[in-house]
C-alpha atoms as a PDB file:
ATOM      1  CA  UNK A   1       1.088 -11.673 -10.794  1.00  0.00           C
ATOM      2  CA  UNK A   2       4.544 -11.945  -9.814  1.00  0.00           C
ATOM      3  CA  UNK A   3       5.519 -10.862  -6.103  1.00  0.00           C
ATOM      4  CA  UNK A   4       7.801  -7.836  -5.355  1.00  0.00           C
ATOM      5  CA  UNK A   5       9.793  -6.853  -2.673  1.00  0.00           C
ATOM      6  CA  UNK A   6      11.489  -4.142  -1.530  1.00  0.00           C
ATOM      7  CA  UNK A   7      15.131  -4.805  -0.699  1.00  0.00           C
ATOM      8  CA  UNK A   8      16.948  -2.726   1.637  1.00  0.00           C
ATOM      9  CA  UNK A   9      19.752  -2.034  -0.422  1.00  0.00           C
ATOM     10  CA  UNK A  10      17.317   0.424  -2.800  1.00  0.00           C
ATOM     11  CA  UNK A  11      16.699   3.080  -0.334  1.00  0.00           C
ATOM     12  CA  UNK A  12      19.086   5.347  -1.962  1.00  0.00           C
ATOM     13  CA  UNK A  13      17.380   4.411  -5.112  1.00  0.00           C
ATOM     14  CA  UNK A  14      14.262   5.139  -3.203  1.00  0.00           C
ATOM     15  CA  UNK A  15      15.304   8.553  -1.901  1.00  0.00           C
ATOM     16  CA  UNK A  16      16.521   9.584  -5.122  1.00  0.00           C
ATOM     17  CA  UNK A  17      13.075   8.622  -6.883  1.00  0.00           C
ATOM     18  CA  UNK A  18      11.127  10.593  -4.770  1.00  0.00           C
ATOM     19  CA  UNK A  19      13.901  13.842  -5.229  1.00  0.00           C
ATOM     20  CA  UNK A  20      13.009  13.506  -8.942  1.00  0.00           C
ATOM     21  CA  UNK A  21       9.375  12.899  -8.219  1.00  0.00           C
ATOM     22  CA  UNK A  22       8.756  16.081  -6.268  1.00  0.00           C
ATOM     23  CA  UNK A  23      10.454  18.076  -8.727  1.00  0.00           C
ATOM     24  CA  UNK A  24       8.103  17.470 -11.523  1.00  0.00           C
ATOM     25  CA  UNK A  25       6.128  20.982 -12.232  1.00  0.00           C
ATOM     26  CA  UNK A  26       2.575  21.689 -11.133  1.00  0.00           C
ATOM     27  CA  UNK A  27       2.076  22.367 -14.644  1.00  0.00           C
ATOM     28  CA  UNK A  28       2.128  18.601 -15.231  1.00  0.00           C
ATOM     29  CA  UNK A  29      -1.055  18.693 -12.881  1.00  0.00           C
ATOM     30  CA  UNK A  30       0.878  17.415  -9.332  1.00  0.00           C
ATOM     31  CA  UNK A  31      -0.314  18.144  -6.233  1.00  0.00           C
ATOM     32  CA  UNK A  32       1.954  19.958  -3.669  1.00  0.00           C
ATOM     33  CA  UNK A  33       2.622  18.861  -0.187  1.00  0.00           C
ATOM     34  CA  UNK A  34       0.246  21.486   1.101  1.00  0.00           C
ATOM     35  CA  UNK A  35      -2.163  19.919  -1.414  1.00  0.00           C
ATOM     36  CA  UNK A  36      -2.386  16.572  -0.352  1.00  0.00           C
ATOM     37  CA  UNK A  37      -2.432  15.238   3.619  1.00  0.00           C
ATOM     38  CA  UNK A  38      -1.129  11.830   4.264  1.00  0.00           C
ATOM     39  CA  UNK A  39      -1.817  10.437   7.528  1.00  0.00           C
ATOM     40  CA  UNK A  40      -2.442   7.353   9.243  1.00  0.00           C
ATOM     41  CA  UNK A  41      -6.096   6.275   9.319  1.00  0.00           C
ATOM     42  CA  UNK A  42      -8.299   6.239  12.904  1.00  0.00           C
ATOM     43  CA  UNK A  43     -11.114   4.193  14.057  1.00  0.00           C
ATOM     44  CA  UNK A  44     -13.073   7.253  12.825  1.00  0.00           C
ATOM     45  CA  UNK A  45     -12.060   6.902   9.152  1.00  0.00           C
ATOM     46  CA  UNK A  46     -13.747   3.883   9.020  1.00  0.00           C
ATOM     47  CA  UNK A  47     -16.960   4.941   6.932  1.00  0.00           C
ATOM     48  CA  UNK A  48     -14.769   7.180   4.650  1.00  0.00           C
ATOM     49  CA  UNK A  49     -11.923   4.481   3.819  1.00  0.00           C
ATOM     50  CA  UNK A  50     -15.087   1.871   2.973  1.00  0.00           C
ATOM     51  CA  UNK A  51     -16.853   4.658   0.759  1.00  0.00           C
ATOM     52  CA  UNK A  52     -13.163   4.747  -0.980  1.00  0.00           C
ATOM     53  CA  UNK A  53     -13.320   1.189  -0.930  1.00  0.00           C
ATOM     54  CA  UNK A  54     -16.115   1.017  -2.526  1.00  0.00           C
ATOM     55  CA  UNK A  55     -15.414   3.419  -5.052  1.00  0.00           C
ATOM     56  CA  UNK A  56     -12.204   2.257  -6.457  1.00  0.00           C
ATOM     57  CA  UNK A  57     -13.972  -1.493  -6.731  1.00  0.00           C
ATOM     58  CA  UNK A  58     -16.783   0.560  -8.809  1.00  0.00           C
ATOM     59  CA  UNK A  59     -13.804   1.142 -11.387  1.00  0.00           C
ATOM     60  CA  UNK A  60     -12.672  -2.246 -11.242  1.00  0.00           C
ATOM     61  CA  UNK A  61     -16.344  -4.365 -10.989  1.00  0.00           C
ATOM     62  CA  UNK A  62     -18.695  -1.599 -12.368  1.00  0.00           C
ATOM     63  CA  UNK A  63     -21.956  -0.767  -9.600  1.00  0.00           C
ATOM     64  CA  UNK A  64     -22.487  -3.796  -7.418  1.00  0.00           C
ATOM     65  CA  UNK A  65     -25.202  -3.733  -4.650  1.00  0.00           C
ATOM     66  CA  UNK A  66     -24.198  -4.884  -1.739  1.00  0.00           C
ATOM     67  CA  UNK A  67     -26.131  -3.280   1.348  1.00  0.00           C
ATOM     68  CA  UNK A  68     -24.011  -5.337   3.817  1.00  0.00           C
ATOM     69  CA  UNK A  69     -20.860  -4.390   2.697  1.00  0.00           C
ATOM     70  CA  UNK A  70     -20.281  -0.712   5.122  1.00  0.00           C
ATOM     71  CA  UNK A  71     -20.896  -2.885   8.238  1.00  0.00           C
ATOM     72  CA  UNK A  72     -18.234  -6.012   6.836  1.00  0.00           C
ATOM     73  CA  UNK A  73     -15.833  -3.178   6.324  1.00  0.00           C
ATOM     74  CA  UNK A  74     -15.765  -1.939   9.729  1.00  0.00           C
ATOM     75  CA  UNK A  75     -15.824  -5.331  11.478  1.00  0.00           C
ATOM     76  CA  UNK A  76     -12.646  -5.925   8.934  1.00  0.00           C
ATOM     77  CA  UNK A  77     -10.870  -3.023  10.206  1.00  0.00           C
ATOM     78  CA  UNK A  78     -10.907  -3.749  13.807  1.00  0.00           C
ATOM     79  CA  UNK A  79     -10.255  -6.853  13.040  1.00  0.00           C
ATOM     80  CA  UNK A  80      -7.256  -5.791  11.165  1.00  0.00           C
ATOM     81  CA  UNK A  81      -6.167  -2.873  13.379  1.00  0.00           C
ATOM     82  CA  UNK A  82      -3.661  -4.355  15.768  1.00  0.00           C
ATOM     83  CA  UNK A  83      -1.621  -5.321  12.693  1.00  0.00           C
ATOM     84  CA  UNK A  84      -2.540  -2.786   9.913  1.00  0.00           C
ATOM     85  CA  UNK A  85      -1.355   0.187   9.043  1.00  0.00           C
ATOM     86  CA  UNK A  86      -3.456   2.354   6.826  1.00  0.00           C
ATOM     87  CA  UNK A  87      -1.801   5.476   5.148  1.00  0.00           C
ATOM     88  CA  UNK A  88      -4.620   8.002   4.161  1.00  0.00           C
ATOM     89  CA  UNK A  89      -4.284  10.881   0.944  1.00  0.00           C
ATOM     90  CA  UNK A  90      -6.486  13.945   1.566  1.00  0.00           C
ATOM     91  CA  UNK A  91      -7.419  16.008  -1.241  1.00  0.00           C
ATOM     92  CA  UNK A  92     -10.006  18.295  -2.816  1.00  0.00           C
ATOM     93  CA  UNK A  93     -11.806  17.718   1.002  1.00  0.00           C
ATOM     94  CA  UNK A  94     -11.887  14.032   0.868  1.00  0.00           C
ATOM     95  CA  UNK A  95     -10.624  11.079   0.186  1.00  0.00           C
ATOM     96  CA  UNK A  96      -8.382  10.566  -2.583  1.00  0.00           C
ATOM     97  CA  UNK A  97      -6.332   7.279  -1.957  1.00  0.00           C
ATOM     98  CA  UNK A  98      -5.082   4.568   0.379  1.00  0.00           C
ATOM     99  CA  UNK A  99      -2.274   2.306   1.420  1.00  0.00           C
ATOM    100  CA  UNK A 100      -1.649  -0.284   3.724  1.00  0.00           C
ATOM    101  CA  UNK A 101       1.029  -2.094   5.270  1.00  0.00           C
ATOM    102  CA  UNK A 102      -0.036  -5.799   7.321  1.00  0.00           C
ATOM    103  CA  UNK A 103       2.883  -6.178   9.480  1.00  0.00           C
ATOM    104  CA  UNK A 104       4.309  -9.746  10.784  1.00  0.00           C
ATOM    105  CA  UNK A 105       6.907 -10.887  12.500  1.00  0.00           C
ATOM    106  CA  UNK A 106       8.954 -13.557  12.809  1.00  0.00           C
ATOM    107  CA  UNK A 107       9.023 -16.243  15.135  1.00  0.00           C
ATOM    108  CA  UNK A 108      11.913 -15.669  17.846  1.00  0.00           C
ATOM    109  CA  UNK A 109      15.467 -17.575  16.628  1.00  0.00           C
ATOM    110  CA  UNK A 110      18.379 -18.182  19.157  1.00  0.00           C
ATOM    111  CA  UNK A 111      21.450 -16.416  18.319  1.00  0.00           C
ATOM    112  CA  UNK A 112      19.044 -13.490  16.221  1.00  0.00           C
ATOM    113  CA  UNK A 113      17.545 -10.274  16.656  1.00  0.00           C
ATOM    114  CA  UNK A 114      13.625 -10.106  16.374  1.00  0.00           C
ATOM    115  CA  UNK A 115      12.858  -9.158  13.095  1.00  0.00           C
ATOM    116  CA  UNK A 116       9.499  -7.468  10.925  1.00  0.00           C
ATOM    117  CA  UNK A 117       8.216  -7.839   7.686  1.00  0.00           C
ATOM    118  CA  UNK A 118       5.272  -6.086   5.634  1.00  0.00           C
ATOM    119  CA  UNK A 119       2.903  -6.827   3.531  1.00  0.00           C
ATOM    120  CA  UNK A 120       1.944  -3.859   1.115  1.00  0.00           C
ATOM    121  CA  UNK A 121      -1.580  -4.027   0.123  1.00  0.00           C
ATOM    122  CA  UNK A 122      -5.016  -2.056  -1.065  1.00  0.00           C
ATOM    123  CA  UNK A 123      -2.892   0.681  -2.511  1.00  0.00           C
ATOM    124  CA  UNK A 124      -5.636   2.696  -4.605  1.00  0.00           C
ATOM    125  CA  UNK A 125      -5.956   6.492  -5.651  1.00  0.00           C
ATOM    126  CA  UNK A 126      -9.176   7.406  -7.172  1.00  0.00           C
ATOM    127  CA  UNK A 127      -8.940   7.680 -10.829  1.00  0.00           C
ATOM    128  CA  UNK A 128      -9.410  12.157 -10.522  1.00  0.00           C
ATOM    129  CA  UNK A 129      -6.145  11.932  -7.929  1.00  0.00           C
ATOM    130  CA  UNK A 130      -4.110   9.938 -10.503  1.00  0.00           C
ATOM    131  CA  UNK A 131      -0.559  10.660 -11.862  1.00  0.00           C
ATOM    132  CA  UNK A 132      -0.437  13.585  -9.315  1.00  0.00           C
ATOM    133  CA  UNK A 133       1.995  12.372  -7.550  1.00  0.00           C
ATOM    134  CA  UNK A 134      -0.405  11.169  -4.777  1.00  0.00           C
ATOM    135  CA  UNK A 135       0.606   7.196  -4.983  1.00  0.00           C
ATOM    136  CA  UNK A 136       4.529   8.200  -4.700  1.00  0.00           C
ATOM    137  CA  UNK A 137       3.613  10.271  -0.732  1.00  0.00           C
ATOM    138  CA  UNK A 138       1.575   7.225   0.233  1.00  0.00           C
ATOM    139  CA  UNK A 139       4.536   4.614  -0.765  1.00  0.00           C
ATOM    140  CA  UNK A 140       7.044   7.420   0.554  1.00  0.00           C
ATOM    141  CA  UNK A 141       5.321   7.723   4.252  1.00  0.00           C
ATOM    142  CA  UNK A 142       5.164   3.707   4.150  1.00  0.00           C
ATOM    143  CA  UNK A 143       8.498   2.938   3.405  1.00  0.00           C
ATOM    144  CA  UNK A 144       9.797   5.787   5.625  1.00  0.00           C
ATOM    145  CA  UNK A 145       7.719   3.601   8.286  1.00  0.00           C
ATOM    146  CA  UNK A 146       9.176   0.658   7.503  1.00  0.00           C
ATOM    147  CA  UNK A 147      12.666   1.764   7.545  1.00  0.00           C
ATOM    148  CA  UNK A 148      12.334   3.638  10.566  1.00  0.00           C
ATOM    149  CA  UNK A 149      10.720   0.024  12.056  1.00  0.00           C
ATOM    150  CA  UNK A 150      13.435  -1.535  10.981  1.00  0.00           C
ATOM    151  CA  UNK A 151      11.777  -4.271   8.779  1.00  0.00           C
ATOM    152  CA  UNK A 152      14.015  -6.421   6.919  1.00  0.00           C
ATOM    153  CA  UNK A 153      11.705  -6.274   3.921  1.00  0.00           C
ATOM    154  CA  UNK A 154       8.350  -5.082   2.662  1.00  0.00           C
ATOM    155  CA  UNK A 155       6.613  -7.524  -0.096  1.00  0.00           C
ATOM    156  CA  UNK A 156       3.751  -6.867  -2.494  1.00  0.00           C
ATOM    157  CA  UNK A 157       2.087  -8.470  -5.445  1.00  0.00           C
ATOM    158  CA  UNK A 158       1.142  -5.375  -7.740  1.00  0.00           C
ATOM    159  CA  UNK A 159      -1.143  -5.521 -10.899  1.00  0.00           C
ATOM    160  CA  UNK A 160       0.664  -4.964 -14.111  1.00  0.00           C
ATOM    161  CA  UNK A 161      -0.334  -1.534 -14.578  1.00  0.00           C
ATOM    162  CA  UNK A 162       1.816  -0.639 -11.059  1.00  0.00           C
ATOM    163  CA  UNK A 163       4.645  -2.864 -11.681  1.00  0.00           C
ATOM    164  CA  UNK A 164       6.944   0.371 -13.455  1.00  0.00           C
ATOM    165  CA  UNK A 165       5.480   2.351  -9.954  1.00  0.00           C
ATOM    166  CA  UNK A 166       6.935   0.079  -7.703  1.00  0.00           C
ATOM    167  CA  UNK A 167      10.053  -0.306  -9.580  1.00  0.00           C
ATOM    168  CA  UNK A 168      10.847   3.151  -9.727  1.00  0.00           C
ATOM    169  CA  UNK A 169      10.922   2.861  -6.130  1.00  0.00           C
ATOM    170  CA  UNK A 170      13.128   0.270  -5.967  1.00  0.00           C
ATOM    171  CA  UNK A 171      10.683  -2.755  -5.688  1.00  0.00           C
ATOM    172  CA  UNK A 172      12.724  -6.166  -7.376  1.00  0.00           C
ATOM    173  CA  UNK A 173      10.853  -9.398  -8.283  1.00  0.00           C
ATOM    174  CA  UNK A 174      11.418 -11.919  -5.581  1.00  0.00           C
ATOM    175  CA  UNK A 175      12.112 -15.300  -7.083  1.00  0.00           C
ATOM    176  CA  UNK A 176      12.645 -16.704  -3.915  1.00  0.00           C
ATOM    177  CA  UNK A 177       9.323 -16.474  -2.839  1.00  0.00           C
ATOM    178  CA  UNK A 178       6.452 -19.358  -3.320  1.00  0.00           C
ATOM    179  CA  UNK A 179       2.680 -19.393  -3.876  1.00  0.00           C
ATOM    180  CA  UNK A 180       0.094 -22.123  -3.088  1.00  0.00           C
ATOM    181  CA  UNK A 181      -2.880 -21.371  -4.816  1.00  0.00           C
ATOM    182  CA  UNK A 182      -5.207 -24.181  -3.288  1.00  0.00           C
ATOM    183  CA  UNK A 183      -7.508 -24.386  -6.326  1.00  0.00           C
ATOM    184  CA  UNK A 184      -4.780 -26.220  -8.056  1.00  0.00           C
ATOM    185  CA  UNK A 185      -5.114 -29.456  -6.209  1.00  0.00           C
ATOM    186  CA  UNK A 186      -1.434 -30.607  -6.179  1.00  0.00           C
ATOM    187  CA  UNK A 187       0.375 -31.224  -2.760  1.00  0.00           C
ATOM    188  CA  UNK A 188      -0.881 -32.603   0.396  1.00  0.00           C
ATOM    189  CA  UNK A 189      -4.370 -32.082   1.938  1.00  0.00           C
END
């Protein structure tokens, strides 16, 4: 999978995809606003965000036992807290999808202003929740985030079957970004 980014120069484009978005009819099976809550996730969402977890790797992987798996989750999270964001879709009294945004910044440069970057990851909405519109408020309260942060980018690497998501909301492949995959063997060490 190719990286994307998300270049600051597509907000507009951003803005105007989610004007379009939202005006798709209910009829097409959307949820309204008053539908769906998105909200940042708390220490206390912990067991529900690793039962979603869980769930959307059942779609993936099929039914995998794993009776350690609750407790990794939450040792993961507060791990992950100080530098995670999770975004949280309520629906139907539950759970319907995720997003999250790992945050990093650079290392101080004379002569520039500090500057943040984010990593956009474990974006899922249960299969039920899908095409309602659901993914585009999760990526919509991110990015707002992120803009209002003032990050000078936000980066993903999307499976093929999000790629047209992403670029709808502006998302670009980033060719001047690099992987080491260290099962390839080439390169020091």
């Amino acid at each position: 999978m190719r990286p994307i980014r998300f270049r600051s120069r597509c907000l507009a484009a951003l803005a105007g995809a989610a004007a379009v978005l939202s005006a798709r009819p209910a009829a097409l099976g959307w949820l309204s606003m008053s539908e769906v809550t998105i909200r940042r996730a708390a220490a206390a969402d912990a067991a529900a965000l690793a039962a979603l977890r869980r769930e959307t790797a059942r779609e993936v992987d099929g039914e995998r036992s794993d009776p350690g798996f609750e407790d990794r989750f939450a040792a993961w999270l507060e791990r992950e807290s100080p530098r995670r964001i999770i975004w949280l879709a309520e629906a139907g009294g539950g759970l319907a999808g995720a997003m999250n945004l790992t945050v990093f910044e650079r290392m101080p440069r004379p002569g520039r202003a500090p500057a943040r970057w984010g990593y956009l990851g474990n974006a899922f909405v249960l299969a039920g929740y899908r095409n309602r519109g659901i993914g585009t408020q999760l990526l919509a309260a991110l990015l707002g985030h992120a803009r209002e942060q003032g990050f000078v980018r936000v980066v993903l690497s999307p499976t093929e079957r999000a790629i047209p998501f992403y670029q709808r909301a502006g998302f670009a492949p980033a060719d001047e970004l690099m992987v080491w995959n260290p099962r390839s063997r080439t390169g020091p060490g």
